[in-house]
C-alpha atoms as a PDB file:
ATOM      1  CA  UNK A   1     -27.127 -78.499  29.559  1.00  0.00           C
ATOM      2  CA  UNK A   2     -25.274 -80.112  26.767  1.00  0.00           C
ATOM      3  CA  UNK A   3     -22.191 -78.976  25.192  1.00  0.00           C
ATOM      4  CA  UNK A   4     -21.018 -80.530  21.525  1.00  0.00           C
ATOM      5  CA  UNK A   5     -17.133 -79.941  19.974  1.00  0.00           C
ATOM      6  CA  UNK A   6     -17.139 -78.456  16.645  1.00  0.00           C
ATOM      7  CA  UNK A   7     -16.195 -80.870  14.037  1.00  0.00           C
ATOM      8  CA  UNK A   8     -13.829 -79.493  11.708  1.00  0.00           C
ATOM      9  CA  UNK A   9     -11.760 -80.852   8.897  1.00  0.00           C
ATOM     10  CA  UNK A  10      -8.425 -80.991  11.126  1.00  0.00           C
ATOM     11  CA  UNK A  11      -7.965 -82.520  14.697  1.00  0.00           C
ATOM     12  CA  UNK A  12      -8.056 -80.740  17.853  1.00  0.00           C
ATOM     13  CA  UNK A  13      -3.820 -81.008  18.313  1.00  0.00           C
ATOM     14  CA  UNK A  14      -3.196 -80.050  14.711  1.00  0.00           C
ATOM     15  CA  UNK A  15      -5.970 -76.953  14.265  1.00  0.00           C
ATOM     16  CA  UNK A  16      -4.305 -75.565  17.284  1.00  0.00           C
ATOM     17  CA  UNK A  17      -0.933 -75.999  15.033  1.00  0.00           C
ATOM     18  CA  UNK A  18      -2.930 -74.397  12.152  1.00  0.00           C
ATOM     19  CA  UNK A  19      -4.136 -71.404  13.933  1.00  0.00           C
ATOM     20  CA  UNK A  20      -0.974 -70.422  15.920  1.00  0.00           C
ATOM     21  CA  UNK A  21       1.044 -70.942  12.592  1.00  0.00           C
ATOM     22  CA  UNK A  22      -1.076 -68.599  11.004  1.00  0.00           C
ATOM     23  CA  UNK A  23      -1.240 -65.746  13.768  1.00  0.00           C
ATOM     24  CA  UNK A  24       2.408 -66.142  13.694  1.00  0.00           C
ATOM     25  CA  UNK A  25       2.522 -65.326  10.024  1.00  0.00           C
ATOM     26  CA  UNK A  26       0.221 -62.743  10.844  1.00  0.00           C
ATOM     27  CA  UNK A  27       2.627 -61.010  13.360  1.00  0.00           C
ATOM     28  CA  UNK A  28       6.000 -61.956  10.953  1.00  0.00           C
ATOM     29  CA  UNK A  29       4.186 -60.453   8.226  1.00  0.00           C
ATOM     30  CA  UNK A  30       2.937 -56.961   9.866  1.00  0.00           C
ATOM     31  CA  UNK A  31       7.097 -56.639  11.371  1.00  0.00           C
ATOM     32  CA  UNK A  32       8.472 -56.747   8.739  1.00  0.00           C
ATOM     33  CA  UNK A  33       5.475 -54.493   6.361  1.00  0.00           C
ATOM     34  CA  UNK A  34       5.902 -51.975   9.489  1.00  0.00           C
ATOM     35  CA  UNK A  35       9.885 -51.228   9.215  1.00  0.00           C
ATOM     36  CA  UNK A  36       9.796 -51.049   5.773  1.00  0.00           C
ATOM     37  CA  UNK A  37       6.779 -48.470   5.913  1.00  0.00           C
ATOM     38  CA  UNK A  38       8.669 -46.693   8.761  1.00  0.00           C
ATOM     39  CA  UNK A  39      11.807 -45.984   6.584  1.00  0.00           C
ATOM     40  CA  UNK A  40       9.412 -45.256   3.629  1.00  0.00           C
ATOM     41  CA  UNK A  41       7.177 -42.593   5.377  1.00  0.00           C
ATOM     42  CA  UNK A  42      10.802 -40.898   6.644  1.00  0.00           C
ATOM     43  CA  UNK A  43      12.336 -41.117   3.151  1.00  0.00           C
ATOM     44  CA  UNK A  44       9.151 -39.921   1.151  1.00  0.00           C
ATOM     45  CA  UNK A  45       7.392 -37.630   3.904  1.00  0.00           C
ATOM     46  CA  UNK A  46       4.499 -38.843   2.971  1.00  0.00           C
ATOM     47  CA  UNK A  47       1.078 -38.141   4.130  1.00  0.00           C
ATOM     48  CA  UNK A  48      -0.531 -41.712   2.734  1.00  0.00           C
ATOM     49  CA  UNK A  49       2.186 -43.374   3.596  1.00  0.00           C
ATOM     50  CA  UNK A  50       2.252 -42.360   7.546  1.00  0.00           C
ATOM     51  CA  UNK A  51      -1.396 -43.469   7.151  1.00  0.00           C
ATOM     52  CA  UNK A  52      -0.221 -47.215   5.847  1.00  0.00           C
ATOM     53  CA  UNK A  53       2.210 -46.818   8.622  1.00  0.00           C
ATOM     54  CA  UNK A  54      -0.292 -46.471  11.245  1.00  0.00           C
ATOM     55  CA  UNK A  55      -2.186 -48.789   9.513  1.00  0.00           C
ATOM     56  CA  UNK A  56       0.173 -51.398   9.602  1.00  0.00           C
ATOM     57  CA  UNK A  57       1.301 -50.401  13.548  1.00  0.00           C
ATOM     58  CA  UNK A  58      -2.247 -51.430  14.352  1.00  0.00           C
ATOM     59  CA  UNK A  59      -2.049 -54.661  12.202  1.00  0.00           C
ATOM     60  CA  UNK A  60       0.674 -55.947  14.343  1.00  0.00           C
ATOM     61  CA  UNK A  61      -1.072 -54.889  17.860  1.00  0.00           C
ATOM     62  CA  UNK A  62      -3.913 -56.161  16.512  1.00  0.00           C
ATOM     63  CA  UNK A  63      -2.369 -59.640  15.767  1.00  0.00           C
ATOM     64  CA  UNK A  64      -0.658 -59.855  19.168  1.00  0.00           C
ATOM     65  CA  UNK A  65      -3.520 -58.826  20.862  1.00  0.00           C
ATOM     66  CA  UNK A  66      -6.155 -61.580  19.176  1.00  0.00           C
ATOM     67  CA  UNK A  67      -3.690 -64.281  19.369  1.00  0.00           C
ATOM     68  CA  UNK A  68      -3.715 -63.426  23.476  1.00  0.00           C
ATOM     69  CA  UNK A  69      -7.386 -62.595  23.659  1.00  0.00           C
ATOM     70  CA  UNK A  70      -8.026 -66.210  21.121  1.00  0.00           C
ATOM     71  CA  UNK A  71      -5.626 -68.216  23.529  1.00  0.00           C
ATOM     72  CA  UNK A  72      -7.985 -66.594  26.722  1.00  0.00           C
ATOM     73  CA  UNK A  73     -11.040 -67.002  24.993  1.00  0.00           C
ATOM     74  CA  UNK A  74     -10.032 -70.590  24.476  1.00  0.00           C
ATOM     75  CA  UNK A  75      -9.268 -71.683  28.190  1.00  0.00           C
ATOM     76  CA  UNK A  76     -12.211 -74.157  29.584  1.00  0.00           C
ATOM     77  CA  UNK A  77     -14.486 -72.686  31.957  1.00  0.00           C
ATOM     78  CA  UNK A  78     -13.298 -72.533  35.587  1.00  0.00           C
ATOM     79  CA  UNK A  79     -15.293 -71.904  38.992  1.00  0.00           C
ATOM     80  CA  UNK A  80     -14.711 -67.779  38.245  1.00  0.00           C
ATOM     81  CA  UNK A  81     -15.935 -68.209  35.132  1.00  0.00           C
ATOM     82  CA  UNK A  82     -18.584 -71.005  34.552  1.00  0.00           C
ATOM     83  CA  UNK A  83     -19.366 -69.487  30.994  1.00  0.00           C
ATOM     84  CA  UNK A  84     -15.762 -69.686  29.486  1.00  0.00           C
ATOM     85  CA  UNK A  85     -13.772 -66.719  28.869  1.00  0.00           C
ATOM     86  CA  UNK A  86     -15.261 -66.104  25.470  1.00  0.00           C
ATOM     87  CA  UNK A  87     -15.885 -62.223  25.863  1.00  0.00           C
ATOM     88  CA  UNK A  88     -11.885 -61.883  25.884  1.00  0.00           C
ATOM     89  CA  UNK A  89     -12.303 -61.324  22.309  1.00  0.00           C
ATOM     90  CA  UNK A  90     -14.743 -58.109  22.291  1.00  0.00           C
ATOM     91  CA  UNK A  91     -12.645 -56.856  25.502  1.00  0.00           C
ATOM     92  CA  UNK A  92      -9.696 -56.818  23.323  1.00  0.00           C
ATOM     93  CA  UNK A  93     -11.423 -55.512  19.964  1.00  0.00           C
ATOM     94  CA  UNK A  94     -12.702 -52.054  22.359  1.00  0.00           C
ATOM     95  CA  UNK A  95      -8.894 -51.634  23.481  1.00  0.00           C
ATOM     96  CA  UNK A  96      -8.146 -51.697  19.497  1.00  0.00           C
ATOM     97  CA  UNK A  97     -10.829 -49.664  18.381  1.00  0.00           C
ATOM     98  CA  UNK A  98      -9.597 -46.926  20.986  1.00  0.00           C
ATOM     99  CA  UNK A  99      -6.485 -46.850  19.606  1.00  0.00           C
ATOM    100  CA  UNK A 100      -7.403 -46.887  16.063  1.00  0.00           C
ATOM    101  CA  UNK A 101      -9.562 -44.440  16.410  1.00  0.00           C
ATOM    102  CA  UNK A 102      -6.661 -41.705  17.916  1.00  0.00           C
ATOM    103  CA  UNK A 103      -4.375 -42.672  14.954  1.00  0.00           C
ATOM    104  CA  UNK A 104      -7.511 -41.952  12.400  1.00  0.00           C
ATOM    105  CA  UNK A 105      -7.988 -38.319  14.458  1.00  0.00           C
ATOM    106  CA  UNK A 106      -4.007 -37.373  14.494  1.00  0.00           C
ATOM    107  CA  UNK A 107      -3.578 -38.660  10.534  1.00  0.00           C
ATOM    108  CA  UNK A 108      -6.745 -37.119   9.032  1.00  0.00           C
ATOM    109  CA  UNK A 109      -5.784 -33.718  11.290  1.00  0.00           C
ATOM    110  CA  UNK A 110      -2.400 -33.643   9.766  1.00  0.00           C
ATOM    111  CA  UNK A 111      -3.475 -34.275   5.887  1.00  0.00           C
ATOM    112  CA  UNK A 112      -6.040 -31.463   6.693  1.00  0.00           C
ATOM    113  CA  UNK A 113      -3.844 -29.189   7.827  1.00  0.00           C
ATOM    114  CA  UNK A 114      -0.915 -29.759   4.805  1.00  0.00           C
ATOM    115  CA  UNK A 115      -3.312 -29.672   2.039  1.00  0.00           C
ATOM    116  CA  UNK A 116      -2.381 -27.059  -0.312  1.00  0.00           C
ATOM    117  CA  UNK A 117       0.484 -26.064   1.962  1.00  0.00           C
ATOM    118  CA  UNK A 118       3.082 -28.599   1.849  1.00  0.00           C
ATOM    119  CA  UNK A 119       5.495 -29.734  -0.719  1.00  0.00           C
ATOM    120  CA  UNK A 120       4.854 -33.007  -3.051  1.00  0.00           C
ATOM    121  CA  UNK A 121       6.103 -36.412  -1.307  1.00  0.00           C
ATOM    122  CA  UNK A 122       9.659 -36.888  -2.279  1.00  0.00           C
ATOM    123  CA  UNK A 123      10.807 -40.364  -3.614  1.00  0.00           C
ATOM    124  CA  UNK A 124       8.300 -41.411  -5.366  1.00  0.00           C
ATOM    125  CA  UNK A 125      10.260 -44.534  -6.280  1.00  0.00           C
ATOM    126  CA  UNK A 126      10.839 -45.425  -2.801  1.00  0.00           C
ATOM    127  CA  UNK A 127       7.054 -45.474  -1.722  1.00  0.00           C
ATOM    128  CA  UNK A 128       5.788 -47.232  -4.820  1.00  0.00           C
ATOM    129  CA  UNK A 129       7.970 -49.493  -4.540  1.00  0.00           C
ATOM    130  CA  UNK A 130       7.508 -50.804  -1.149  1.00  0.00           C
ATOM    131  CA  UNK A 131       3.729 -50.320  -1.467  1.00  0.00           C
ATOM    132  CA  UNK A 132       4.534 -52.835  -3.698  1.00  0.00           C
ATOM    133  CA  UNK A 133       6.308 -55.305  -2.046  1.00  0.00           C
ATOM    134  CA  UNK A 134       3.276 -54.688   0.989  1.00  0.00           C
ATOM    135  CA  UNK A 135       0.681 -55.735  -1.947  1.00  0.00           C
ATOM    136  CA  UNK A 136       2.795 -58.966  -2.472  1.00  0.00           C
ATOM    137  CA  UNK A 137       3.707 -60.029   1.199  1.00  0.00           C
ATOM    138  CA  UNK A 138      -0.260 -59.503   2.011  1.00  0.00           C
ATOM    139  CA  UNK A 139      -1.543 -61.775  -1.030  1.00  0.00           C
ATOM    140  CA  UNK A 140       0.566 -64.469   0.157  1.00  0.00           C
ATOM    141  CA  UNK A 141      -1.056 -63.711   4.082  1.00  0.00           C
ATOM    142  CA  UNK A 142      -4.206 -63.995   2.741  1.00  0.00           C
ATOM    143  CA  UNK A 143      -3.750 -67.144   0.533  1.00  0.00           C
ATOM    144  CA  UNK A 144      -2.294 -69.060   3.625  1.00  0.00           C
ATOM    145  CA  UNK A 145      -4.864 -67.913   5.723  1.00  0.00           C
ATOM    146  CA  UNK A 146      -7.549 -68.681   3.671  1.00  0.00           C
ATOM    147  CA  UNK A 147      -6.169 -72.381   3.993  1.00  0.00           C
ATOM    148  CA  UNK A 148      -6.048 -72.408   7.261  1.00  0.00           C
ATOM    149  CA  UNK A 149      -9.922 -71.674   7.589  1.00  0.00           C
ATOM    150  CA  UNK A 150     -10.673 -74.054   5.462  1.00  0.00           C
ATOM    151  CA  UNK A 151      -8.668 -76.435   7.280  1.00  0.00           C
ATOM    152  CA  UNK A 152      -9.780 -75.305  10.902  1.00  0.00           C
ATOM    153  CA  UNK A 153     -12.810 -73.185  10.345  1.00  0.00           C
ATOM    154  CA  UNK A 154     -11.352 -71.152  13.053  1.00  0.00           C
ATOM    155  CA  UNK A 155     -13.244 -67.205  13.304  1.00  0.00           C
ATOM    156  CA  UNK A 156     -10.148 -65.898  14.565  1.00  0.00           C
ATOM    157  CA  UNK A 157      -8.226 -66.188  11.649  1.00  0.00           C
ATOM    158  CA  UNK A 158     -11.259 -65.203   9.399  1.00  0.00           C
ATOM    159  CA  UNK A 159     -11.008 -61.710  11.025  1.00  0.00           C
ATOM    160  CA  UNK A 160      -8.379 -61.386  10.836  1.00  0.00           C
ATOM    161  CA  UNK A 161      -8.050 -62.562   7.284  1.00  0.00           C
ATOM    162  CA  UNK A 162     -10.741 -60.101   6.626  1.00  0.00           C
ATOM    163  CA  UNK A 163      -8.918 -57.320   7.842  1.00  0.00           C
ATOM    164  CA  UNK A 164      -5.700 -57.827   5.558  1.00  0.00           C
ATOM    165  CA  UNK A 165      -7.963 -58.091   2.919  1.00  0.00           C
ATOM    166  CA  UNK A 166      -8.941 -54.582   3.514  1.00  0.00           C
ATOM    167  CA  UNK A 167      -4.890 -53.805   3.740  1.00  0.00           C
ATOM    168  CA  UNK A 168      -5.175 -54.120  -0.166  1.00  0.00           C
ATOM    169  CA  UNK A 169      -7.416 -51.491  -0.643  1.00  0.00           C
ATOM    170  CA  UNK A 170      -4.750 -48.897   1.589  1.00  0.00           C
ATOM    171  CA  UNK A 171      -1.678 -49.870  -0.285  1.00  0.00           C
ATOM    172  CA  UNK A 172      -3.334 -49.166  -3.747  1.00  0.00           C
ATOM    173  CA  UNK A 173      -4.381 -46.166  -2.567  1.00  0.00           C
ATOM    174  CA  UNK A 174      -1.158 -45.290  -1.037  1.00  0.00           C
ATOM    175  CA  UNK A 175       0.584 -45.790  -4.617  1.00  0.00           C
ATOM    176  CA  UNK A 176      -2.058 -43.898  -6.464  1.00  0.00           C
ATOM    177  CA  UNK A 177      -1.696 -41.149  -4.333  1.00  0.00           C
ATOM    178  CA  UNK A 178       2.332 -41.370  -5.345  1.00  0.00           C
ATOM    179  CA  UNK A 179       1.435 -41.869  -9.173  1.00  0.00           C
ATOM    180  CA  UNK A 180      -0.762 -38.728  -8.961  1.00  0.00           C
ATOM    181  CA  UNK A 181       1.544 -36.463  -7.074  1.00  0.00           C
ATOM    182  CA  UNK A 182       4.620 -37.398  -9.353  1.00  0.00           C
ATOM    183  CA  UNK A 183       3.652 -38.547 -12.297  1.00  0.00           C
ATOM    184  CA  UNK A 184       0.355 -36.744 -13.286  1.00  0.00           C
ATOM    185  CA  UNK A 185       1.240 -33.242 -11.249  1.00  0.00           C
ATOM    186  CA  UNK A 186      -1.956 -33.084  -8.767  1.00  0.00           C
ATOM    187  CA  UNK A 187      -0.290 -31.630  -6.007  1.00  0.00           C
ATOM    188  CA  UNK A 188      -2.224 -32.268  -3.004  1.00  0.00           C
ATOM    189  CA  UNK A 189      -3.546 -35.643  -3.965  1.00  0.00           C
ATOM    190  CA  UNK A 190      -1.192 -37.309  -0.878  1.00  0.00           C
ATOM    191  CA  UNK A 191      -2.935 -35.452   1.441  1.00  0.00           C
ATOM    192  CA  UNK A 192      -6.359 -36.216   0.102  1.00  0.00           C
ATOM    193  CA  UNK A 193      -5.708 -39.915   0.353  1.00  0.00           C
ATOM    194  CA  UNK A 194      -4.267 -39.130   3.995  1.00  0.00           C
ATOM    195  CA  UNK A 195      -7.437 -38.034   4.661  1.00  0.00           C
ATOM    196  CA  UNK A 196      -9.490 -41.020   2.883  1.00  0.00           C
ATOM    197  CA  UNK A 197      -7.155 -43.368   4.894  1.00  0.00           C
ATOM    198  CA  UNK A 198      -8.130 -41.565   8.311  1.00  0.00           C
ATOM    199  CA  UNK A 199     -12.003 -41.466   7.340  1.00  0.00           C
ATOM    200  CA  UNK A 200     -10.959 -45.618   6.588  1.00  0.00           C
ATOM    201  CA  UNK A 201      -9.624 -46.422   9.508  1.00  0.00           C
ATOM    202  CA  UNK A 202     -12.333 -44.963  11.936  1.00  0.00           C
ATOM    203  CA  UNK A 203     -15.440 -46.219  10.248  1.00  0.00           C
ATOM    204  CA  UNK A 204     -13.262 -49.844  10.779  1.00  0.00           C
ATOM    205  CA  UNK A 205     -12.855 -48.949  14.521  1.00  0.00           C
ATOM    206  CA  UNK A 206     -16.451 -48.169  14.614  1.00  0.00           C
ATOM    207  CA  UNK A 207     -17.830 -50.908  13.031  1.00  0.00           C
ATOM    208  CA  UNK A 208     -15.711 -53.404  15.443  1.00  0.00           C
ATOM    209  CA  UNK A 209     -16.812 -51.377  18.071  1.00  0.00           C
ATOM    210  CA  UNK A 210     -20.198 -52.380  17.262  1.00  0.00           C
ATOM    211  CA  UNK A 211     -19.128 -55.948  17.118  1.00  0.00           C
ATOM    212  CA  UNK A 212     -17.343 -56.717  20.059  1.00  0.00           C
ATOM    213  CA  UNK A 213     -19.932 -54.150  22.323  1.00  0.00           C
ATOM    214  CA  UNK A 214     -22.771 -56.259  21.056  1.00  0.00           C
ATOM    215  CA  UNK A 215     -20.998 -59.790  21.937  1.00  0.00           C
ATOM    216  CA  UNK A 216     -20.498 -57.696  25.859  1.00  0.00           C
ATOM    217  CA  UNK A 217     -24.136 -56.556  25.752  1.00  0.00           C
ATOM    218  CA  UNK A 218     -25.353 -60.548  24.911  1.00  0.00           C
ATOM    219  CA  UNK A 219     -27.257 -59.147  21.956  1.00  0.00           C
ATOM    220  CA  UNK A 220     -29.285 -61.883  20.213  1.00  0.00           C
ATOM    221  CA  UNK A 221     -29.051 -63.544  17.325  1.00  0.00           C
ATOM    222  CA  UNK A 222     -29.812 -62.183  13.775  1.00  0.00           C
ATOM    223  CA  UNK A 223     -34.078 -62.916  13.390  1.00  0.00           C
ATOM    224  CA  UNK A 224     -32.761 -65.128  10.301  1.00  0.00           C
ATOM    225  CA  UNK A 225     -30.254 -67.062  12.378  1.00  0.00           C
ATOM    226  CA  UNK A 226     -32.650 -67.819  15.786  1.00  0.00           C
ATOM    227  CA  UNK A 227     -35.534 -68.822  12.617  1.00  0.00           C
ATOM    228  CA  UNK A 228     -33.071 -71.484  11.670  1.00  0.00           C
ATOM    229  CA  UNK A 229     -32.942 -72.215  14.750  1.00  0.00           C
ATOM    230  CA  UNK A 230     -36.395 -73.012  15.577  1.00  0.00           C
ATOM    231  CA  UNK A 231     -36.598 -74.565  12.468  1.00  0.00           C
ATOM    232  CA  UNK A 232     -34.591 -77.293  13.417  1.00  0.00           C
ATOM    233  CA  UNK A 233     -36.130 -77.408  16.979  1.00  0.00           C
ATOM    234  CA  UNK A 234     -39.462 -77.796  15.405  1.00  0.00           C
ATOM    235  CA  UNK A 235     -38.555 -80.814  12.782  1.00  0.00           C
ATOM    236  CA  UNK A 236     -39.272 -83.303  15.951  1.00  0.00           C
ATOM    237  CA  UNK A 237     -42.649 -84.626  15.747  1.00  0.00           C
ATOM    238  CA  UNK A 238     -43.136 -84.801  19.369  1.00  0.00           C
ATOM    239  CA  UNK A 239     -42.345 -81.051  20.031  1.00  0.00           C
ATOM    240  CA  UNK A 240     -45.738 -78.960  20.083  1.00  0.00           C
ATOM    241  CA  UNK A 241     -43.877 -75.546  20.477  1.00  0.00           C
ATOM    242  CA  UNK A 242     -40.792 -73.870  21.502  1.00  0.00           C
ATOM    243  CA  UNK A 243     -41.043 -71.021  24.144  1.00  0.00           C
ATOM    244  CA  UNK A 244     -39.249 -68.534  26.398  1.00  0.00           C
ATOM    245  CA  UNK A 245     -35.909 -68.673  23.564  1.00  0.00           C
ATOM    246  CA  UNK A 246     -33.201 -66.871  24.301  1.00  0.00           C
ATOM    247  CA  UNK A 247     -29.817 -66.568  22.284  1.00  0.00           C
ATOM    248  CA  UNK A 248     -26.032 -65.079  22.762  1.00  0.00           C
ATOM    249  CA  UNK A 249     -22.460 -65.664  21.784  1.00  0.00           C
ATOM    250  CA  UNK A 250     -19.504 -65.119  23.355  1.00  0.00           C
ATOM    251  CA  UNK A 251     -16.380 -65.167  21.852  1.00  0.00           C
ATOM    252  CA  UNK A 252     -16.583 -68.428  19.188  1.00  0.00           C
ATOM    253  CA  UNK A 253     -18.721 -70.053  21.594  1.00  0.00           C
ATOM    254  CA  UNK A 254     -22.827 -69.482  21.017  1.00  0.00           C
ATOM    255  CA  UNK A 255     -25.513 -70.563  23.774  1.00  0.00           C
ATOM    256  CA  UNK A 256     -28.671 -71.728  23.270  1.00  0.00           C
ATOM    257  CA  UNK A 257     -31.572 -72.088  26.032  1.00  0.00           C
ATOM    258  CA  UNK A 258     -35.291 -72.436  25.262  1.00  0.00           C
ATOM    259  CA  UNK A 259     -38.285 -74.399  26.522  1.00  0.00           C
ATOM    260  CA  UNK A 260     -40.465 -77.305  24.702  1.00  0.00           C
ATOM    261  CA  UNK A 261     -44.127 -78.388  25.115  1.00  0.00           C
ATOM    262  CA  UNK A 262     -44.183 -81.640  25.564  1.00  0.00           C
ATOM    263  CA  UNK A 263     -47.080 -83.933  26.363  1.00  0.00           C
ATOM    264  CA  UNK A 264     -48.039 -84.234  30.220  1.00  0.00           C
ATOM    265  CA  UNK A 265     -48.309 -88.031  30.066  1.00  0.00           C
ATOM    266  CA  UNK A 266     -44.542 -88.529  28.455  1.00  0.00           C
ATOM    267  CA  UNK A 267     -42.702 -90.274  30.943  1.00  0.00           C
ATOM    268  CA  UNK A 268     -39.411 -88.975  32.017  1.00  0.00           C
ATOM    269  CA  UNK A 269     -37.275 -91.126  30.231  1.00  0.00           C
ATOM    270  CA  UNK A 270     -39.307 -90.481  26.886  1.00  0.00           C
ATOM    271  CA  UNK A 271     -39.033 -86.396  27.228  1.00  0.00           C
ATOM    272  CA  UNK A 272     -35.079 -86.963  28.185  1.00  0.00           C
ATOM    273  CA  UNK A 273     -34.485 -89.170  24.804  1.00  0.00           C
ATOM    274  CA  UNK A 274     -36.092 -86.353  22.888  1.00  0.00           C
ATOM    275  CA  UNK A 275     -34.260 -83.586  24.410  1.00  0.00           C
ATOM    276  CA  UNK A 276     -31.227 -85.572  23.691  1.00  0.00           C
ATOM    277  CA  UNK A 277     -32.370 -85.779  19.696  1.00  0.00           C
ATOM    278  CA  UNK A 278     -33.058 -82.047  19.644  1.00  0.00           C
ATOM    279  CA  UNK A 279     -29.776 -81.126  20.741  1.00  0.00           C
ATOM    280  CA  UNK A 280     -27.833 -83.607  18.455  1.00  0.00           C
ATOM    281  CA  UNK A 281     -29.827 -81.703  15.744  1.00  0.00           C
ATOM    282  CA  UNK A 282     -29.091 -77.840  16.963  1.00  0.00           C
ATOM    283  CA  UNK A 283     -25.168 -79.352  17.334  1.00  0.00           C
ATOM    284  CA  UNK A 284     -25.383 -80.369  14.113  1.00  0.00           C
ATOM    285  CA  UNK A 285     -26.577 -76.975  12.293  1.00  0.00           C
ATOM    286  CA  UNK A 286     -24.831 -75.166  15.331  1.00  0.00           C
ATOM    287  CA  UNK A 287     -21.367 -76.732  16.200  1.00  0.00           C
ATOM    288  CA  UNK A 288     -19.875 -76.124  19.281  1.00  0.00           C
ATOM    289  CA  UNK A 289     -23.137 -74.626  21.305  1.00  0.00           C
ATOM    290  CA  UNK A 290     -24.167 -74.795  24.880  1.00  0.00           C
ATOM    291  CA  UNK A 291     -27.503 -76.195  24.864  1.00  0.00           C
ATOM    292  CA  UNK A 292     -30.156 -75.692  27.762  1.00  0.00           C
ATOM    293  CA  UNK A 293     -33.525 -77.355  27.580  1.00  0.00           C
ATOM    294  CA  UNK A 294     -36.302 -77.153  30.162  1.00  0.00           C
ATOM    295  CA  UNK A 295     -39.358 -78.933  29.464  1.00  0.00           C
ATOM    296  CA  UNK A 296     -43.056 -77.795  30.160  1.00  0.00           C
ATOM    297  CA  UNK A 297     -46.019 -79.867  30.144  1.00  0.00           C
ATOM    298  CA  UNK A 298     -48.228 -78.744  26.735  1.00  0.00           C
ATOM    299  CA  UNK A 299     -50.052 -75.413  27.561  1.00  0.00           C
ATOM    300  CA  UNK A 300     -47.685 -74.155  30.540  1.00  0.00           C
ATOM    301  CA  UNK A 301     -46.196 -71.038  30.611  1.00  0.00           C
ATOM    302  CA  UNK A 302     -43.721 -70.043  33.800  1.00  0.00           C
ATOM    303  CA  UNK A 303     -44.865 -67.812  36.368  1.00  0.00           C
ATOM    304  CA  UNK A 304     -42.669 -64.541  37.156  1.00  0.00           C
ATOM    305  CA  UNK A 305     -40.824 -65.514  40.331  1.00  0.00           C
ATOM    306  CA  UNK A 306     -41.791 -62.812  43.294  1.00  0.00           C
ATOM    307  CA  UNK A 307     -38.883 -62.244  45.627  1.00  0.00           C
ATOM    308  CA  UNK A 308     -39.931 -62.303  49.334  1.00  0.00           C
ATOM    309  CA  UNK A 309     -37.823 -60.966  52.438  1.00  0.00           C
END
């Protein structure tokens, strides 16, 4: 088995610079975004705005908890663990989901139950305003995040990038739902963006759900992504077929094993320098993978294995 180092734009010392720099902003960013939602939602007693709250809550755990689960994921393999601790990451995104998915439940309960019933939000000024500054702070996030991926390629901070992006989306909502109530009259439009927000937030949890049970479950790779993969297997002239492939990823790290046809009167030091081409070209297209090889003669296919007492 062969195992190649991604090759990204910074070095190893300084992308590990990059990415803790930019989880820290992560975490700096949600603090402060979370107290100033917290003495919003009191002020305004507002429905959308307890749902940016919560929101926000589970943007901090969420950054603490990655930038553990990353620094995990990231330790080498050990004799407990000869495959890396890669599945860190999808252990971490279930605990997440679990809570996300109780704060969706008690918010879109709540706007339910106060819709038509409850008074408009007060202070309109108040949760504008710092729905405001949350649109601001965020944009800047995302810009210096951005860099950083392009800098480290690192799918930790893409995620996580992706999921402020998404933060946008609640804090316009959360000032419509303040422009409507006070400005235009609709009573009852906070508590129909509560809801929206809730309905939000669980079809997020769900979704990463998916993710991370998949990664647990070693689901294979997307039929376009293994194709690409075989294509590249199958570029080497000497190669009359690929057989028995199997696929997986865990955490950033993907592994690779399949079997080759090669011809029965190769010598061994001819089918090792070829199996040494193939995976320079699979850690080229795939940086970073665990490759496993096993060689057949052309025509052979393995026999099941029969366990005897």
């Amino acid at each position: 088995m062969s195992t190649v180092s991604s090759s990204p734009n910074a070095s190893a010392p300084s992308r590990a610079t990059l990415t803790r720099r930019a989880a820290i902003a992560s975490v700096s960013s949600a603090t402060v975004l979370l107290v100033l939602k917290a003495w919003a939602a009191s002020a305004t007693g507002s429905v959308a705005m307890l749902g940016s709250l919560a929101d926000t809550g589970l943007d901090l755990l969420s950054s603490c908890v990655t930038l553990y689960a990353v620094w995990l994921a990231g330790q080498p393999a050990d004799e407990d663990h000869r495959f890396g601790h890669g599945k860190a990451e999808a252990i971490a995104a279930l605990m997440q989901t679990l809570v996300i998915l109780g704060s969706a439940v008690a918010i879109g309960v709540r706007a339910a139950m106060e819709i038509g019933t409850r008074t408009p939000p007060q202070r309109a000024d108040v949760g504008i305003g710092v729905s405001v500054v949350a649109v601001a702070l965020t944009l800047c996030l995302v810009a210096y995040q951005r860099h950083v991926v392009r800098m480290t390629q690192s799918i930790a901070i893409v995620t996580d990038q992706v999921h402020y992006e998404s933060d946008l989306l609640l804090n316009l909502a959360v000032i419509a739902a303040f422009a409507l109530e006070a400005f235009a009259g609709l009573h009852g439009a906070d508590a129909v963006f509560g809801i929206g927000i809730a309905l939000y937030l669980a079809y997020g949890a769900i979704t990463s759900a998916r993710a991370a049970l998949d990664m647990l479950m070693d689901r294979e790779w997307p039929d376009e992504k293994r194709q690409t993969l075989l294509g590249v297997v199958a570029r080497h002239p000497q190669v009359d077929g690929v057989h028995e492939l199997r696929t997986r990823s865990s955490g950033v790290v993907d592994f690779i094993q399949f079997h080759i046809w090669l011809s029965p009167e190769m010598s061994v030091r001819c089918a090792h320098d070829i199996v040494d081409e193939i995976e320079a070209d699979v850690a080229t297209t795939f940086p970073g993978a665990e490759i496993m090889i096993h060689i057949d003669p052309l025509g052979h296919y393995d026999r099941p294995q029969v366990l005897r007492a």
